[in-house]
C-alpha atoms as a PDB file:
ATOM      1  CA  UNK A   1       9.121   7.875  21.573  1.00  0.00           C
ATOM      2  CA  UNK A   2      10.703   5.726  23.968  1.00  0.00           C
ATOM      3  CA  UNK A   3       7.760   4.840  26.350  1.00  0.00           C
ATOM      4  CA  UNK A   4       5.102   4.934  23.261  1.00  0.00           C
ATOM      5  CA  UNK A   5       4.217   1.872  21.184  1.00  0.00           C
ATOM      6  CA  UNK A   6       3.466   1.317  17.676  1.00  0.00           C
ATOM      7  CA  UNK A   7       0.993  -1.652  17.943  1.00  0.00           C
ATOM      8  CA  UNK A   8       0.426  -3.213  14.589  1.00  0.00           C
ATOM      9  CA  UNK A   9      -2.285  -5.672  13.676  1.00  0.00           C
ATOM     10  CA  UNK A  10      -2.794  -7.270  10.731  1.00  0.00           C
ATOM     11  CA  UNK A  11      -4.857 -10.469  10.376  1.00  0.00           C
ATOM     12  CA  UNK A  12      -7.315 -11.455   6.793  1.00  0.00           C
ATOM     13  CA  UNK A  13     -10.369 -10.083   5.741  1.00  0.00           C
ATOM     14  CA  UNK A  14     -13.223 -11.260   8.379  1.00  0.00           C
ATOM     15  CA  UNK A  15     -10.720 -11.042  10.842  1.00  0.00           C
ATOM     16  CA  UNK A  16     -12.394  -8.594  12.980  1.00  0.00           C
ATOM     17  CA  UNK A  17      -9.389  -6.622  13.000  1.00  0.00           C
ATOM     18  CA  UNK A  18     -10.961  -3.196  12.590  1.00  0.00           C
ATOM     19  CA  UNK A  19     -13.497  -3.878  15.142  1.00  0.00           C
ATOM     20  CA  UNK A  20     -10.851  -4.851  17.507  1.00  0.00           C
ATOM     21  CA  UNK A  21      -8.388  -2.217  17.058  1.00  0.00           C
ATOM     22  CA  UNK A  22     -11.841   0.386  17.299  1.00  0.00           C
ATOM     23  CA  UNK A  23     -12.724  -1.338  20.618  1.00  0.00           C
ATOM     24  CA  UNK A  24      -8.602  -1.198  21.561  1.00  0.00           C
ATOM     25  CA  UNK A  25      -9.173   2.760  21.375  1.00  0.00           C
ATOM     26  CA  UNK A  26     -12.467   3.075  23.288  1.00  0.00           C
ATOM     27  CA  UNK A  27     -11.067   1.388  26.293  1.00  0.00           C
ATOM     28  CA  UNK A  28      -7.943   3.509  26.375  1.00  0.00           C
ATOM     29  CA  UNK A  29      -8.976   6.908  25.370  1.00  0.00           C
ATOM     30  CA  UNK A  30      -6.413   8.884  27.008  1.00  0.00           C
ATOM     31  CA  UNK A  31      -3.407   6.217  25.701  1.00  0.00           C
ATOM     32  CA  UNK A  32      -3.818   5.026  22.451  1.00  0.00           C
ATOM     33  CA  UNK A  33      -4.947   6.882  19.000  1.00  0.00           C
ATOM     34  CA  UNK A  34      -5.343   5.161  15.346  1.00  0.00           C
ATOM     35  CA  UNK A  35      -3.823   6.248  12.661  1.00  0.00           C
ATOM     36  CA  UNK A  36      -6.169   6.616  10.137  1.00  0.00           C
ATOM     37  CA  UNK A  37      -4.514   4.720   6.670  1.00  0.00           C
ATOM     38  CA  UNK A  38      -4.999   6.423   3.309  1.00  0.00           C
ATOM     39  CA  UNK A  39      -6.666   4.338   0.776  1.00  0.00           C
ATOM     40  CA  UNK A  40      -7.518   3.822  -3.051  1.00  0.00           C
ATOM     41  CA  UNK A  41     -10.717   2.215  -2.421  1.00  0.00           C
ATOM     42  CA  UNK A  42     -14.308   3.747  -2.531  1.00  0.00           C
ATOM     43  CA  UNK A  43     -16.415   4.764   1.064  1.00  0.00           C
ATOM     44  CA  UNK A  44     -17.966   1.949   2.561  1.00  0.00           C
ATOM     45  CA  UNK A  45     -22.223   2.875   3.499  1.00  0.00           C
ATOM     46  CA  UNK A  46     -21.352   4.400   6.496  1.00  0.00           C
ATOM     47  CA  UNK A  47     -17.571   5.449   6.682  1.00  0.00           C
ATOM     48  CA  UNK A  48     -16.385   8.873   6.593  1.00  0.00           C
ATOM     49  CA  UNK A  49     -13.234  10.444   5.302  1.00  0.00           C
ATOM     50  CA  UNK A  50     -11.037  11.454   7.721  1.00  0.00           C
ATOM     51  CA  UNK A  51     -12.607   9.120  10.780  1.00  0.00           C
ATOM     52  CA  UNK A  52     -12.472   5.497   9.027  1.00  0.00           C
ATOM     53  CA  UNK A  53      -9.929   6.436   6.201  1.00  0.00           C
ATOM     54  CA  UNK A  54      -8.619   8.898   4.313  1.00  0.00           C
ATOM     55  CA  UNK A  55      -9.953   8.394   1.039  1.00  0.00           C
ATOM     56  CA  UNK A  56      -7.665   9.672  -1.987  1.00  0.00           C
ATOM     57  CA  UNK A  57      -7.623   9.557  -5.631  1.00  0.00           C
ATOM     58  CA  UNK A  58      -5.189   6.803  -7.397  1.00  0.00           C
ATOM     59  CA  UNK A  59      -3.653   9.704  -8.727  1.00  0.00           C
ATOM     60  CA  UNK A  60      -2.655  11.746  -4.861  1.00  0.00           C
ATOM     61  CA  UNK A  61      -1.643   8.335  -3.418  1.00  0.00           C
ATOM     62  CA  UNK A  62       0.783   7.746  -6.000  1.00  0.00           C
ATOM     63  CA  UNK A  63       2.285  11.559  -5.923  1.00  0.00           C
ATOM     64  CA  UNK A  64       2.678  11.040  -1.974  1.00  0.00           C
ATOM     65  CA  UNK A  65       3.905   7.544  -2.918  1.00  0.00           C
ATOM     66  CA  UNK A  66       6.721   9.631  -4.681  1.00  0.00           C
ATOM     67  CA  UNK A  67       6.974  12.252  -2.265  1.00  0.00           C
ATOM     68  CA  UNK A  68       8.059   9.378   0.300  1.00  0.00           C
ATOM     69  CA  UNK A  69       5.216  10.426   2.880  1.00  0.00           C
ATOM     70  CA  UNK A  70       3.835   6.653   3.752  1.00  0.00           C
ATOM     71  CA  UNK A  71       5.624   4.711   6.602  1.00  0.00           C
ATOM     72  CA  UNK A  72       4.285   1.644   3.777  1.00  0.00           C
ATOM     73  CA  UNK A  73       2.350   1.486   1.582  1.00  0.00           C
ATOM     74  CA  UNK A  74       0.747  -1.849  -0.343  1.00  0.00           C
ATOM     75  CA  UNK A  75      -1.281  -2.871  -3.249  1.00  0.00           C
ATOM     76  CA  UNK A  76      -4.300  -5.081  -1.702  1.00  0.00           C
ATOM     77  CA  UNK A  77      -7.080  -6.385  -2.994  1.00  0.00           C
ATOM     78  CA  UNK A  78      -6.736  -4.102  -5.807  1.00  0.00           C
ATOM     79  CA  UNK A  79      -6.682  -0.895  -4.500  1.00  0.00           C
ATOM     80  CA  UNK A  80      -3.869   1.208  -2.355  1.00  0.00           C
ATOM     81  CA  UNK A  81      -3.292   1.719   1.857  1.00  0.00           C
ATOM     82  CA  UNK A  82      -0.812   3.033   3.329  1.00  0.00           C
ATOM     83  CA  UNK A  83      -0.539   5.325   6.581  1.00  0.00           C
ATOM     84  CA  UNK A  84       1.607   8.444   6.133  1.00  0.00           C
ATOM     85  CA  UNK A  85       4.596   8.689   8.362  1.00  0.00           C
ATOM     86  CA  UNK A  86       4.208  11.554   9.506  1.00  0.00           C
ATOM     87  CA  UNK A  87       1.045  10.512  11.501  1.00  0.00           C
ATOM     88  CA  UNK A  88       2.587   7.476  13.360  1.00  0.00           C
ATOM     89  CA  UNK A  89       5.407  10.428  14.195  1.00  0.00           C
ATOM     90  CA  UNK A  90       3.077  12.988  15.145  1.00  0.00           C
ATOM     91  CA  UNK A  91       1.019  10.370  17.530  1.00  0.00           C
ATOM     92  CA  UNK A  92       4.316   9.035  19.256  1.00  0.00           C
ATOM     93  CA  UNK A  93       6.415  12.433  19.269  1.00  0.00           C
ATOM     94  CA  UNK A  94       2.884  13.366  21.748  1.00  0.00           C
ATOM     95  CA  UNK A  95       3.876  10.099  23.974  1.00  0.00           C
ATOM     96  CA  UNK A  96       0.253   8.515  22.611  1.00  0.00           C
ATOM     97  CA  UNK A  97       0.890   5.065  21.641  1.00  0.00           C
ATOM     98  CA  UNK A  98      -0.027   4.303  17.837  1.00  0.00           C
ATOM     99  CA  UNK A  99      -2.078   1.666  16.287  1.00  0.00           C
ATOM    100  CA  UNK A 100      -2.074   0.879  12.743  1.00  0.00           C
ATOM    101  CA  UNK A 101      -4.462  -1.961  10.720  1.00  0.00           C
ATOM    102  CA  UNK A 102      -2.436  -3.400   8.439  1.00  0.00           C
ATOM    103  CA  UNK A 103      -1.915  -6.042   5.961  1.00  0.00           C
ATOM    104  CA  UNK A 104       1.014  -8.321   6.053  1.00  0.00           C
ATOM    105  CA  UNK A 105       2.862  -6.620   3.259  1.00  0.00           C
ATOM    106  CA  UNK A 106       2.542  -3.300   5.154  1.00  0.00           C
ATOM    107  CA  UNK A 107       3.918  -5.148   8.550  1.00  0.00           C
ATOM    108  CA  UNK A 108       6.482  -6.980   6.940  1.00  0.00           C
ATOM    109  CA  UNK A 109       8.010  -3.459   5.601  1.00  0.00           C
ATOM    110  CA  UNK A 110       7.415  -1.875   9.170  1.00  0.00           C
ATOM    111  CA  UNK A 111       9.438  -4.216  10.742  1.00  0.00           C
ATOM    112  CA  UNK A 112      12.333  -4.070   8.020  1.00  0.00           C
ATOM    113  CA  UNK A 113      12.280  -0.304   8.456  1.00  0.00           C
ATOM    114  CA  UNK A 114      12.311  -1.257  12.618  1.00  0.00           C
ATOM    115  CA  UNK A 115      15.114  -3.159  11.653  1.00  0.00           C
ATOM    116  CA  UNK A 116      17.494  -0.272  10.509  1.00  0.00           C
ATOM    117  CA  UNK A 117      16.036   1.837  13.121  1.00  0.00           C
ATOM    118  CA  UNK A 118      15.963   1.590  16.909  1.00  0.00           C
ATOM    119  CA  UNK A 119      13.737   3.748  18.039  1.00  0.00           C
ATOM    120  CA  UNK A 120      10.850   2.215  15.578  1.00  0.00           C
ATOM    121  CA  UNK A 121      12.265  -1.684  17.098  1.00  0.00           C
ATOM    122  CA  UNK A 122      11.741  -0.346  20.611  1.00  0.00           C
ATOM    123  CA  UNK A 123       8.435   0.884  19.962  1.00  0.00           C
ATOM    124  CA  UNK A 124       6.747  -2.070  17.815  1.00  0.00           C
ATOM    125  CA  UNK A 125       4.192  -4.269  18.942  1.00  0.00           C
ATOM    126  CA  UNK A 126       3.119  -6.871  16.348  1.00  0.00           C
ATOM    127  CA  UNK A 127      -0.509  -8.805  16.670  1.00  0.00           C
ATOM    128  CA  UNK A 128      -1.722 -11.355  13.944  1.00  0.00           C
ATOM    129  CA  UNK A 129      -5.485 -11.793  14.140  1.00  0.00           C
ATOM    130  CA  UNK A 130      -5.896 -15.479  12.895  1.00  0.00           C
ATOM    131  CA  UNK A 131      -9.309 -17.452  11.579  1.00  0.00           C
ATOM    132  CA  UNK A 132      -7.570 -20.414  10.926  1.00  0.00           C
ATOM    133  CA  UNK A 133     -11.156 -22.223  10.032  1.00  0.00           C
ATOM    134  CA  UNK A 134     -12.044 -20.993   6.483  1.00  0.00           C
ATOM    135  CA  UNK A 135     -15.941 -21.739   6.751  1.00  0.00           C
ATOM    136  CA  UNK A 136     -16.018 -19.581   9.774  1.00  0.00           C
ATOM    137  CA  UNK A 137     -13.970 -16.468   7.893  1.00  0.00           C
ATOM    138  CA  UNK A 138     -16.396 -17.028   4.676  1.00  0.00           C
ATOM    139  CA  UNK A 139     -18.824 -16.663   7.266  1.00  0.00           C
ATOM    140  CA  UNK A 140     -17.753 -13.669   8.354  1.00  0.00           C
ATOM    141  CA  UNK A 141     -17.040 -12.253   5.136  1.00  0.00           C
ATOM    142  CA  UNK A 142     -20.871 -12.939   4.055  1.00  0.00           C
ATOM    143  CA  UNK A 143     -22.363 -11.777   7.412  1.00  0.00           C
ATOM    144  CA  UNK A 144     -20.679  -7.872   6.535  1.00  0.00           C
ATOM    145  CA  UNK A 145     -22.783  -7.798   3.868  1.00  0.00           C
ATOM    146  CA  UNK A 146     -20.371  -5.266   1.956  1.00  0.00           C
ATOM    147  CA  UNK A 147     -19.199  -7.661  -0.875  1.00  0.00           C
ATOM    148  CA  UNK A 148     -20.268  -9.403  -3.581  1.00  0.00           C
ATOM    149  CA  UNK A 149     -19.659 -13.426  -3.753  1.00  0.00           C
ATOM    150  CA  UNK A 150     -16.815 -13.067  -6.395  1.00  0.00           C
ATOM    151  CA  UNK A 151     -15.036 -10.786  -4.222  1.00  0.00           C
ATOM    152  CA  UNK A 152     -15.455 -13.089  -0.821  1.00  0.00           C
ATOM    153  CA  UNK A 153     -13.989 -15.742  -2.889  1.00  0.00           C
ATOM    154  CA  UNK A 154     -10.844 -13.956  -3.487  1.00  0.00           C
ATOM    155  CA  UNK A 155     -10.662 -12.294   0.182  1.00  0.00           C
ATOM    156  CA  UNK A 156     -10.776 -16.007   1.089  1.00  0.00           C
ATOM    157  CA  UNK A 157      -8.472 -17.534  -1.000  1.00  0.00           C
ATOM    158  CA  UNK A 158      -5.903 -14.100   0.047  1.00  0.00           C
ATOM    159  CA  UNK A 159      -6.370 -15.254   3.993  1.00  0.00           C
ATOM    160  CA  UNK A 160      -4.567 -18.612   3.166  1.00  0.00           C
ATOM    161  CA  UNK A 161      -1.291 -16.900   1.644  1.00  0.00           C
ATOM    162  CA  UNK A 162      -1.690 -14.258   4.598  1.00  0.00           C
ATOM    163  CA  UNK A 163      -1.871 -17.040   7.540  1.00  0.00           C
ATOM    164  CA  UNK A 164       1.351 -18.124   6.687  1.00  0.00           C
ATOM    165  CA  UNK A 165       2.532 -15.199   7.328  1.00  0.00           C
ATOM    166  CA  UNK A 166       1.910 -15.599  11.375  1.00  0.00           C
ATOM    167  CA  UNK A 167       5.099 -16.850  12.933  1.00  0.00           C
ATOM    168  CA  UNK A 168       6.284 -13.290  11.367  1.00  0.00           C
ATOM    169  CA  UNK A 169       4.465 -11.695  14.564  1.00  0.00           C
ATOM    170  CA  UNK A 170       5.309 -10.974  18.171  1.00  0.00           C
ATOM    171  CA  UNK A 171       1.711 -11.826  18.870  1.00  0.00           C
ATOM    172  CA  UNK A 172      -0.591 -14.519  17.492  1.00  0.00           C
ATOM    173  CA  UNK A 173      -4.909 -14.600  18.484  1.00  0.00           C
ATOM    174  CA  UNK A 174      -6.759 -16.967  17.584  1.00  0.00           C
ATOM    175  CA  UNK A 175      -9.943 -15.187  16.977  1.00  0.00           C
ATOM    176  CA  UNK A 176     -12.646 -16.838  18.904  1.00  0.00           C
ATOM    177  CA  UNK A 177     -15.462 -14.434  19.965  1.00  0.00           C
ATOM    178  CA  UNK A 178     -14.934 -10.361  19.919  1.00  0.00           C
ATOM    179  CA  UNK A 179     -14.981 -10.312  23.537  1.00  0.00           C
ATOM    180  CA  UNK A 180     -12.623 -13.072  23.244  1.00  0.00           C
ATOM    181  CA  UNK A 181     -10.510 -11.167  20.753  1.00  0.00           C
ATOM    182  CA  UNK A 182     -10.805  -8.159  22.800  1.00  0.00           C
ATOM    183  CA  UNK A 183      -9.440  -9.343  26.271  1.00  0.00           C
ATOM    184  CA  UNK A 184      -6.340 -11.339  24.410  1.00  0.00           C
ATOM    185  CA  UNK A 185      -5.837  -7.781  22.528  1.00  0.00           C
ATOM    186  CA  UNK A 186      -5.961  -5.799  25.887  1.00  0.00           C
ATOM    187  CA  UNK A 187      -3.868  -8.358  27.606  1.00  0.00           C
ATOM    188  CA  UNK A 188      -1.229  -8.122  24.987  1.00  0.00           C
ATOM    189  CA  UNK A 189      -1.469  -3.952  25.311  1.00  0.00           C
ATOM    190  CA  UNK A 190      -0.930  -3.998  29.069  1.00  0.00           C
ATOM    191  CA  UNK A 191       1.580  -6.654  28.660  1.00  0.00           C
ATOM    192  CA  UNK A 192       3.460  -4.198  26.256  1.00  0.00           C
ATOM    193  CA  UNK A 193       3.562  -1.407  28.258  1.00  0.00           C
ATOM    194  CA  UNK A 194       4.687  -3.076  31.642  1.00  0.00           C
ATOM    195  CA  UNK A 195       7.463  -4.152  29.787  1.00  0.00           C
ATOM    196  CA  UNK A 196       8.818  -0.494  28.934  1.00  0.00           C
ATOM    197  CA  UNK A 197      10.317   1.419  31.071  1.00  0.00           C
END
């Protein structure tokens, strides 16, 4: 676990986090694997359980919420996430480095939990994905065409509490364009790993 990272990013809705962190894996295949977050929330068109998330009842998160398996777990935008522990373990205990989406409630409890244990502060890598314009990030939001208006409207209003919450990470981007996004990410990566030894 020494040599392996646990690179976290979090950043609002619209961020193009998940896009990022899916074009983070392409480019280092043989490196780097996801851990796929369990979640409350229904399928999006298109996403499949066990690739994009792992898709539980209310009723199994909250029995593994008991059972102690997440690494964190938060309430967001009304429904649960969380990725199980045992997962981040399994992918560093290999020597792959780990990479987790989350949202600022779920980083802020990593890094407590890094904070009473050295091997997890040794291998964390924090990255904040920030749209500090919000016309361009209700832009965004619309352009998915996955929500309704009501729910943009809240997504936006979340991203202002969840800015704030930037100086918290290692890493700040200010999103620009993907490819933008994407060679600040990759920077940050290879900048990580040069540093362990």
């Amino acid at each position: 676990m020494s040599r392996a990272l646990l690179i976290v990013v979090s950043g609002p809705a619209g961020s193009g986090k998940t896009t990022l962190c899916s074009s983070l894996t392409g480019a280092c295949p043989q490196g780097i694997r996801r851990v796929i977050t369990c979640t409350t929330r229904a399928p999006r068109p298109g996403e499949v359980d066990g690739v994009d998330y792992h898709f539980l009842t209310r009723e199994s998160f909250e029995q593994q919420v008991a059972a102690g398996v997440f690494l964190e777990h938060a309430h967001v935008h009304g429904n649960l996430y969380g990725p199980r522990a045992a997962d981040v373990a399994a992918h560093l205990g290999a020597g792959f480095d780990a990479l987790l989406n989350v949202d600022v409630q779920g980083a802020a409890t990593i890094r407590a939990k890094g904070a009473a244990d050295p091997r997890l502060a040794a291998a964390l890598v924090t990255v904040f994905i920030r749209v500090s314009d919000r016309t361009e990030l209700r832009r965004r939001l619309t352009g998915r065409g996955t929500d309704p208006a009501d729910e943009i409207d809240r997504r936006v209003a979340a991203a202002e509490e969840e800015l704030r919450h930037a100086g918290s990470y290692q890493h700040v981007i200010e999103s620009g364009s993907r490819e933008a996004d994407f060679a600040a990410l990759l920077a940050i990566y290879h900048a990580e790993k040069a540093r362990r030894p």
